[in-house]
C-alpha atoms as a PDB file:
ATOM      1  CA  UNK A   1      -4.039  10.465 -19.780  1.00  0.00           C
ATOM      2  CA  UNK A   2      -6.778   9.296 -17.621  1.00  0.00           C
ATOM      3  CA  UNK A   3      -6.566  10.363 -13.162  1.00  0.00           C
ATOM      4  CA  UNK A   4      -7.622   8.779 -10.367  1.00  0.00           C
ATOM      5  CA  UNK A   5      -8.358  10.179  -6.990  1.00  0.00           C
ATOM      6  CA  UNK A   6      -9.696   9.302  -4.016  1.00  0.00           C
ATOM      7  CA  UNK A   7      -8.907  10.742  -0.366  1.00  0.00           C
ATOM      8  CA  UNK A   8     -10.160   8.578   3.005  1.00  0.00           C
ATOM      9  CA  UNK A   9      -9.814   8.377   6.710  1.00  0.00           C
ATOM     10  CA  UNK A  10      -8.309   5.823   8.930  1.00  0.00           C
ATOM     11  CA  UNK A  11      -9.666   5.956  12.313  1.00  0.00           C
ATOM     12  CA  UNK A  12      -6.281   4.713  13.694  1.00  0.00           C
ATOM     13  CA  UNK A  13      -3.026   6.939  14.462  1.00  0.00           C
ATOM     14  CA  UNK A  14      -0.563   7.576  12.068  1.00  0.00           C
ATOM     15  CA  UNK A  15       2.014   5.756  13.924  1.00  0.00           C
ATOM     16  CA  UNK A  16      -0.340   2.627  13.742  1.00  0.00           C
ATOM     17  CA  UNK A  17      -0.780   3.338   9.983  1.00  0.00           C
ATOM     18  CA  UNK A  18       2.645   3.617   9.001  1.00  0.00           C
ATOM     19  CA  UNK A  19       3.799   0.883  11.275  1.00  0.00           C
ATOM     20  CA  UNK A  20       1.040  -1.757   9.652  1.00  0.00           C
ATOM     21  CA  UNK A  21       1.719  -0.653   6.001  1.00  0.00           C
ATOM     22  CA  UNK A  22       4.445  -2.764   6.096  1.00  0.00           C
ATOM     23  CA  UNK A  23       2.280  -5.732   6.592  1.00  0.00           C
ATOM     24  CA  UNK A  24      -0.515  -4.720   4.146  1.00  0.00           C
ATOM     25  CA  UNK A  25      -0.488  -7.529   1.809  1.00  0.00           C
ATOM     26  CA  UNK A  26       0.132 -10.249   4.667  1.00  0.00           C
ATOM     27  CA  UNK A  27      -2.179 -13.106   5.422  1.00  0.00           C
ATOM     28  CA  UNK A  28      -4.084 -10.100   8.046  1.00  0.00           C
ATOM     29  CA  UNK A  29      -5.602  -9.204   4.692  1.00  0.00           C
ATOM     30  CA  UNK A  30      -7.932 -11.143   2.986  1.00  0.00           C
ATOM     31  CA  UNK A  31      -8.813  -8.731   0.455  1.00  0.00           C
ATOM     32  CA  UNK A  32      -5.203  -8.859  -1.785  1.00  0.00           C
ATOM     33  CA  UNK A  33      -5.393 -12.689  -2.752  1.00  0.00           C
ATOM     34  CA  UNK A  34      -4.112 -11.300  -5.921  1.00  0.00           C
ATOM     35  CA  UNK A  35      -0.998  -9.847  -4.530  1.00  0.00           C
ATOM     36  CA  UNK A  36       1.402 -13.570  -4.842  1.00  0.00           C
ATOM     37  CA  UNK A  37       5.124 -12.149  -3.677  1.00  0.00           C
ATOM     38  CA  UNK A  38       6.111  -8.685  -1.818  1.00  0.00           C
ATOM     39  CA  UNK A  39       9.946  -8.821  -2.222  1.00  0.00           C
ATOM     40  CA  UNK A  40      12.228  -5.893  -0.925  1.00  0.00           C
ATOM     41  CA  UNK A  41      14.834  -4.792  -3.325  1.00  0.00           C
ATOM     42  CA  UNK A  42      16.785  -2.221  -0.675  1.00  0.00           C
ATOM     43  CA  UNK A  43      15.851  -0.313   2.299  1.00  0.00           C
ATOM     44  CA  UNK A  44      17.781   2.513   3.928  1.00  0.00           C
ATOM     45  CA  UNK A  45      17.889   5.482   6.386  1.00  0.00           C
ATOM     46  CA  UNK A  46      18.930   8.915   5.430  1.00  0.00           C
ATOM     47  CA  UNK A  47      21.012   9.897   8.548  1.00  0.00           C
ATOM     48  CA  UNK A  48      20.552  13.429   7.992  1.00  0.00           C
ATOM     49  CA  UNK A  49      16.394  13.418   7.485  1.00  0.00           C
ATOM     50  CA  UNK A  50      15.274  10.198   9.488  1.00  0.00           C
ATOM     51  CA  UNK A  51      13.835   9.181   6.204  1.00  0.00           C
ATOM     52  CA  UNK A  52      13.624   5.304   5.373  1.00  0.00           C
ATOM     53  CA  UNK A  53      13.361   4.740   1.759  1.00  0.00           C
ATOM     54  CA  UNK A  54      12.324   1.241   0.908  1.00  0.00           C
ATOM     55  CA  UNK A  55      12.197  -0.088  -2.686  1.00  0.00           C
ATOM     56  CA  UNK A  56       9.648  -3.027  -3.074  1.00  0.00           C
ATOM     57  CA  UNK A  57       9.314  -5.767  -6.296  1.00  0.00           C
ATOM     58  CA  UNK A  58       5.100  -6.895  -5.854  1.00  0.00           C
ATOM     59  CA  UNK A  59       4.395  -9.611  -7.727  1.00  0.00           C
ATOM     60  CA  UNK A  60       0.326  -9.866  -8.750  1.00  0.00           C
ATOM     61  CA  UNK A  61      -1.940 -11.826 -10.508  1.00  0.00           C
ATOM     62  CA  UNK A  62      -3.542 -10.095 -14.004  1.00  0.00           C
ATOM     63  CA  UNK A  63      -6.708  -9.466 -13.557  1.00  0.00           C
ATOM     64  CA  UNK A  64      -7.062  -7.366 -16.618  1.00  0.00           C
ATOM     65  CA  UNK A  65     -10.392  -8.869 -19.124  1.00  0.00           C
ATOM     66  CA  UNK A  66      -9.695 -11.048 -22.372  1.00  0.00           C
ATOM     67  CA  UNK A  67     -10.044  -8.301 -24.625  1.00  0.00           C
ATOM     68  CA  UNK A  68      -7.434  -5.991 -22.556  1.00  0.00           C
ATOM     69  CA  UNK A  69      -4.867  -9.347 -22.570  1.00  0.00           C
ATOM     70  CA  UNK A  70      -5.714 -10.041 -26.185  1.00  0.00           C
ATOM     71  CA  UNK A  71      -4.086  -6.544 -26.932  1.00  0.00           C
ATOM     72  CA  UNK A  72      -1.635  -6.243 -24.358  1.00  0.00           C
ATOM     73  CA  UNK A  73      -0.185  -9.845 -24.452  1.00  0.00           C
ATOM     74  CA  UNK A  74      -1.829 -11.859 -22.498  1.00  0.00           C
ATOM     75  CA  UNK A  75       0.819 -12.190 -19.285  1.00  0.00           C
ATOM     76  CA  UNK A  76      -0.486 -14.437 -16.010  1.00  0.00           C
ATOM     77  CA  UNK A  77       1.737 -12.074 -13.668  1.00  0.00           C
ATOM     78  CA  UNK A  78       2.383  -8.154 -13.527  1.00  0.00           C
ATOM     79  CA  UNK A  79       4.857  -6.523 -11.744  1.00  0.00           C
ATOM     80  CA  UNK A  80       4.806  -3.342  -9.715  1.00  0.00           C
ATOM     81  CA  UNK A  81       8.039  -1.301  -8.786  1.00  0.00           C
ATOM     82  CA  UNK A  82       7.443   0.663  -4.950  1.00  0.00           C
ATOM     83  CA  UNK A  83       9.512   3.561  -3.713  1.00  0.00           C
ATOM     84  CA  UNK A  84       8.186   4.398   0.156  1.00  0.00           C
ATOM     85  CA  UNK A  85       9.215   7.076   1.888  1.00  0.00           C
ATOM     86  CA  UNK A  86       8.589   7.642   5.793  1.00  0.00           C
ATOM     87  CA  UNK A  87       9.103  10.309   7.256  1.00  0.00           C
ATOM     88  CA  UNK A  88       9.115  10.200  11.309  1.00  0.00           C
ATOM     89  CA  UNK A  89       9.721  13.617  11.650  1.00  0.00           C
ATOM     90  CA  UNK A  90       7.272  14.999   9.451  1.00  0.00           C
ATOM     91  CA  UNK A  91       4.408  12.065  10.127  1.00  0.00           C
ATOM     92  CA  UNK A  92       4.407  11.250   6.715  1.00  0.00           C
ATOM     93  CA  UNK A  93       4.614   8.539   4.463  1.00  0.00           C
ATOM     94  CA  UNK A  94       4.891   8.900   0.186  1.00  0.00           C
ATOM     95  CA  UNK A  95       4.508   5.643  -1.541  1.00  0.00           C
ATOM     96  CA  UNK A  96       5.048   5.737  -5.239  1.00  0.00           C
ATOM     97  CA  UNK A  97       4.360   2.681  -7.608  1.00  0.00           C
ATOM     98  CA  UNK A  98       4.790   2.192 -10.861  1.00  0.00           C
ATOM     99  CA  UNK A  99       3.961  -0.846 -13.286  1.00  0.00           C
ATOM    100  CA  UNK A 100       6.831  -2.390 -15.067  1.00  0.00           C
ATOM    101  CA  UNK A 101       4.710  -5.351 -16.624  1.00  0.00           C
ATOM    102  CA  UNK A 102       2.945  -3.585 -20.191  1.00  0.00           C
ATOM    103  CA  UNK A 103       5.291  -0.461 -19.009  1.00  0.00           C
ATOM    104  CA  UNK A 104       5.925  -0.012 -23.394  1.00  0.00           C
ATOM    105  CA  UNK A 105       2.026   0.036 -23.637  1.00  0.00           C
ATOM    106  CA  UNK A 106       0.470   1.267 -20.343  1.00  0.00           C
ATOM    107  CA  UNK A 107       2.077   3.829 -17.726  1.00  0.00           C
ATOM    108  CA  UNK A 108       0.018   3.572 -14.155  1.00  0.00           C
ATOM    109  CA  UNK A 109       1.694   5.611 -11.893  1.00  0.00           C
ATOM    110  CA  UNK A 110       0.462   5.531  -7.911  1.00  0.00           C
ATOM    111  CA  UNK A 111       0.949   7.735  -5.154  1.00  0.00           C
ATOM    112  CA  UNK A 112      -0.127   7.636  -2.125  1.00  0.00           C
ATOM    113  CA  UNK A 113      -0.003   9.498   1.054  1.00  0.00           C
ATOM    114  CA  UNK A 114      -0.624   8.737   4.473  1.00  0.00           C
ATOM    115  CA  UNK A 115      -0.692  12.031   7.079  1.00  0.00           C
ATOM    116  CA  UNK A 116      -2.474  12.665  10.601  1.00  0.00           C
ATOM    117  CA  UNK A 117      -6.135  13.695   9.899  1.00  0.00           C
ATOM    118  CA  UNK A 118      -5.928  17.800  10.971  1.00  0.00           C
ATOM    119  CA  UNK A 119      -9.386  16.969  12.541  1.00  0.00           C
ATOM    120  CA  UNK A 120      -7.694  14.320  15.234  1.00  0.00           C
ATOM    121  CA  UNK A 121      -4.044  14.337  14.802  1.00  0.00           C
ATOM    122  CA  UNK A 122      -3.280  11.874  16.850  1.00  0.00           C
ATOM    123  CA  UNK A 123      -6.152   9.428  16.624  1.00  0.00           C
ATOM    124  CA  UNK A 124      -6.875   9.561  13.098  1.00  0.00           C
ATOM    125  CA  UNK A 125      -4.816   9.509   9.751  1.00  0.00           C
ATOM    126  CA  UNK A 126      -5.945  10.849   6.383  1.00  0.00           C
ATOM    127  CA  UNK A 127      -5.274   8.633   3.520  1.00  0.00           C
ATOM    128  CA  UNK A 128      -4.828  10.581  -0.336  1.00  0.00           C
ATOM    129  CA  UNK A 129      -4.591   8.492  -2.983  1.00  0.00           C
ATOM    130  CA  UNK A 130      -3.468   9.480  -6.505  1.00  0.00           C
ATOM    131  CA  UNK A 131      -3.077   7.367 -10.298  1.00  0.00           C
ATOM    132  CA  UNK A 132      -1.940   8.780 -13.498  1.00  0.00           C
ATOM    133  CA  UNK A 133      -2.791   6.258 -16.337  1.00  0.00           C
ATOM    134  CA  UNK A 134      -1.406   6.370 -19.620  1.00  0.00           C
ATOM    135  CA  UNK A 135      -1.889   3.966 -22.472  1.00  0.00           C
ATOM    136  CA  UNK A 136       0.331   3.974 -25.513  1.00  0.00           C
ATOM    137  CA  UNK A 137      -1.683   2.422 -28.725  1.00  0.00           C
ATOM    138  CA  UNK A 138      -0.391   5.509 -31.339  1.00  0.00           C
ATOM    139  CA  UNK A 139      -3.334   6.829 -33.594  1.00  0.00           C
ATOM    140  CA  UNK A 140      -5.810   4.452 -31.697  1.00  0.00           C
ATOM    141  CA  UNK A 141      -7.721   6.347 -30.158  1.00  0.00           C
ATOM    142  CA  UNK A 142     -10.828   4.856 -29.265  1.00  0.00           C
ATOM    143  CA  UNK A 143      -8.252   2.053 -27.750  1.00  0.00           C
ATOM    144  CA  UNK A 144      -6.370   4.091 -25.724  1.00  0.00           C
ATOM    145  CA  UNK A 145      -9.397   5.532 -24.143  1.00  0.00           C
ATOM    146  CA  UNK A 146     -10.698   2.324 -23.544  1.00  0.00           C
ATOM    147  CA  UNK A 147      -8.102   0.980 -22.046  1.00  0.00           C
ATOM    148  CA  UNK A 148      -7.420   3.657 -20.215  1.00  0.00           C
ATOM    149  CA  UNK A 149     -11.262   4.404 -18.789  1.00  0.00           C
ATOM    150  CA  UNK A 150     -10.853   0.251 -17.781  1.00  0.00           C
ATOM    151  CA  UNK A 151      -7.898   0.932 -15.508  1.00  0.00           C
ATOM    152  CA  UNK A 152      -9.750   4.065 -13.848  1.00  0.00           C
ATOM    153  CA  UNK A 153     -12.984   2.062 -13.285  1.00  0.00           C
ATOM    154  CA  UNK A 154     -11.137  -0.716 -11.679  1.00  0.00           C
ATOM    155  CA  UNK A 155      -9.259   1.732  -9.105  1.00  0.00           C
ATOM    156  CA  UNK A 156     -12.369   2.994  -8.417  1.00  0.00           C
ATOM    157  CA  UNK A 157     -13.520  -0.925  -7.593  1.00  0.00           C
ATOM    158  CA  UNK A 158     -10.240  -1.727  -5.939  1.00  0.00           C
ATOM    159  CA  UNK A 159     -10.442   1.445  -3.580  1.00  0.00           C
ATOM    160  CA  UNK A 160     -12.947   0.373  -1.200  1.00  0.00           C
ATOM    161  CA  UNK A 161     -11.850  -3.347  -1.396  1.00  0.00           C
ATOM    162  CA  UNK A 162      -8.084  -1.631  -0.563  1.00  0.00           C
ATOM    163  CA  UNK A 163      -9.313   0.604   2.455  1.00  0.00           C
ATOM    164  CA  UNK A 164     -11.962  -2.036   4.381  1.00  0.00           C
ATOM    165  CA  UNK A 165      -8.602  -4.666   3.792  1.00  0.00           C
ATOM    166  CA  UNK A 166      -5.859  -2.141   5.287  1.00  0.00           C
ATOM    167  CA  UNK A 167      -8.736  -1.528   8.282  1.00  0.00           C
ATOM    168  CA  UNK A 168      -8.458  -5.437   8.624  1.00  0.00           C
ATOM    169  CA  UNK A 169      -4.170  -5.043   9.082  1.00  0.00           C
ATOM    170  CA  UNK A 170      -4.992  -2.412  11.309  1.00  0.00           C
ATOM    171  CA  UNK A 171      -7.053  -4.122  13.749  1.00  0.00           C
ATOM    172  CA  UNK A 172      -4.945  -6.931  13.947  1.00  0.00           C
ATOM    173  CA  UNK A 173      -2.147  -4.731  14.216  1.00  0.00           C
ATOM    174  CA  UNK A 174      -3.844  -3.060  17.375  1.00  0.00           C
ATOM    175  CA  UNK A 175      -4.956  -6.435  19.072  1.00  0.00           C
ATOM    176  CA  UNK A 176      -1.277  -7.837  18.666  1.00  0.00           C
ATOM    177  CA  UNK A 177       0.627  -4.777  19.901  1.00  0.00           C
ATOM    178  CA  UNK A 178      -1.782  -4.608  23.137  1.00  0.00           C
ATOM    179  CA  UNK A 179      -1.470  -8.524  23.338  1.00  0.00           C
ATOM    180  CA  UNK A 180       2.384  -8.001  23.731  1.00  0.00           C
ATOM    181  CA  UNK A 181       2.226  -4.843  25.858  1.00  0.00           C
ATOM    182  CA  UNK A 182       0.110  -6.360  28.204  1.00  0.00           C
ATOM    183  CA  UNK A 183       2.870  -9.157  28.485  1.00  0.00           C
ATOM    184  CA  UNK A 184       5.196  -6.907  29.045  1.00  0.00           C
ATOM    185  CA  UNK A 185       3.328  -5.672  31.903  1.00  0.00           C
ATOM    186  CA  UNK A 186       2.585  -8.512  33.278  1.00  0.00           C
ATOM    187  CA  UNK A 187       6.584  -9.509  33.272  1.00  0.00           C
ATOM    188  CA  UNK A 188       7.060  -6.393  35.125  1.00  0.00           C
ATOM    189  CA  UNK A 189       4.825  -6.973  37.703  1.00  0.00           C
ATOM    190  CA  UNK A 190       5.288 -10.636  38.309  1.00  0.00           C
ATOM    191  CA  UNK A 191       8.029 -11.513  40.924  1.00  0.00           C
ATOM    192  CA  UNK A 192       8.597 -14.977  39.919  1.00  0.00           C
ATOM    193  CA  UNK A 193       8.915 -14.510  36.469  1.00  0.00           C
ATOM    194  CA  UNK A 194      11.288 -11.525  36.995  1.00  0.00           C
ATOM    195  CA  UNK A 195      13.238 -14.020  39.778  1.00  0.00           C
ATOM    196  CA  UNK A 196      13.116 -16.978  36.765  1.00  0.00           C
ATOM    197  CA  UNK A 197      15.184 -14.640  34.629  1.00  0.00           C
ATOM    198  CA  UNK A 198      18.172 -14.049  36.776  1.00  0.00           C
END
């Protein structure tokens, strides 16, 4: 078994963090063209914790080189299995994925966690990132670690491609909130539009 681990700032609240998550793989970010489908499988509250859990089907595009397919199988499409947890009381959100595409031959599993930064709790929100990667080949070895030291190295690629395309959600995120707050506003404060909807 083979870790990855990276930890990172965002230099945005948490409650704009775990608010834009959701639209992390939208058109906002132009960094995921190889993420095709996001479908939600089920999504509930816990009444007694606050605590949505979300289960999420992504859909991607292999990326994985000719000699990895060649062994594995050569598929066009993986797919990745989410479980999200947020936590509004606790300012926290756990998101654990897992690949079910090569699952018999390769185990990648992802966590990640998104907290306010203790250095600006409410301006800035610290970002850990965790993968345990597992491949399966029996007395290969030399394969394993191969494969293995491949899916490593290309977390380590995909990790500042991941954070400067989630900074992308973000600022859109912050323009189109403050786009509709100063509507808002503005509905407040205007007479005739407040007279137009009686």
């Amino acid at each position: 078994m083979k870790i990855f681990q990276q930890s990172s700032e965002f230099d945005y609240s948490w409650e704009e963090v775990s608010t834009s998550n959701w639209r992390k793989y939208g058109p906002w970010n132009e960094k995921t063209p190889h993420v095709i489908a996001v479908d939600t499988i089920s999504r509930k509250v816990d009444p007694a914790t606050g605590i949505l859990r979300t289960e999420r089907l992504i859909t991607c595009k292999q990326s994985a080189p000719k000699w990895v397919n060649s062994i594995l199988g050569g598929e066009e499409q993986s797919l990745v299995y989410e479980t999200s947890y947020v936590d509004p009381a606790n300012k926290k959100v756990t998101m654990c994925a897992m690949n079910i595409t090569y699952a018999d031959l390769l185990s990648v599993r992802e966590t990640c966690v998104y907290q306010p930064a203790s250095s600006a709790p409410n301006a800035k929100t610290n970002f850990i990132q965790r993968a345990e990667i597992t491949a399966f080949c029996g007395g290969w070895q030399k394969i394993k670690n191969s494969i293995e030291q491949f899916t490593v190295e290309r977390f380590q690629q995909n990790a500042q491609k991941g954070k400067e395309g989630f900074e992308m959600v973000l600022e859109m995120s912050r323009k189109a909130f403050a786009e509709q707050r100063e509507m808002l506003r503005i509905q407040q404060e205007s007479k005739i539009l407040q007279q137009a909807a009686i």
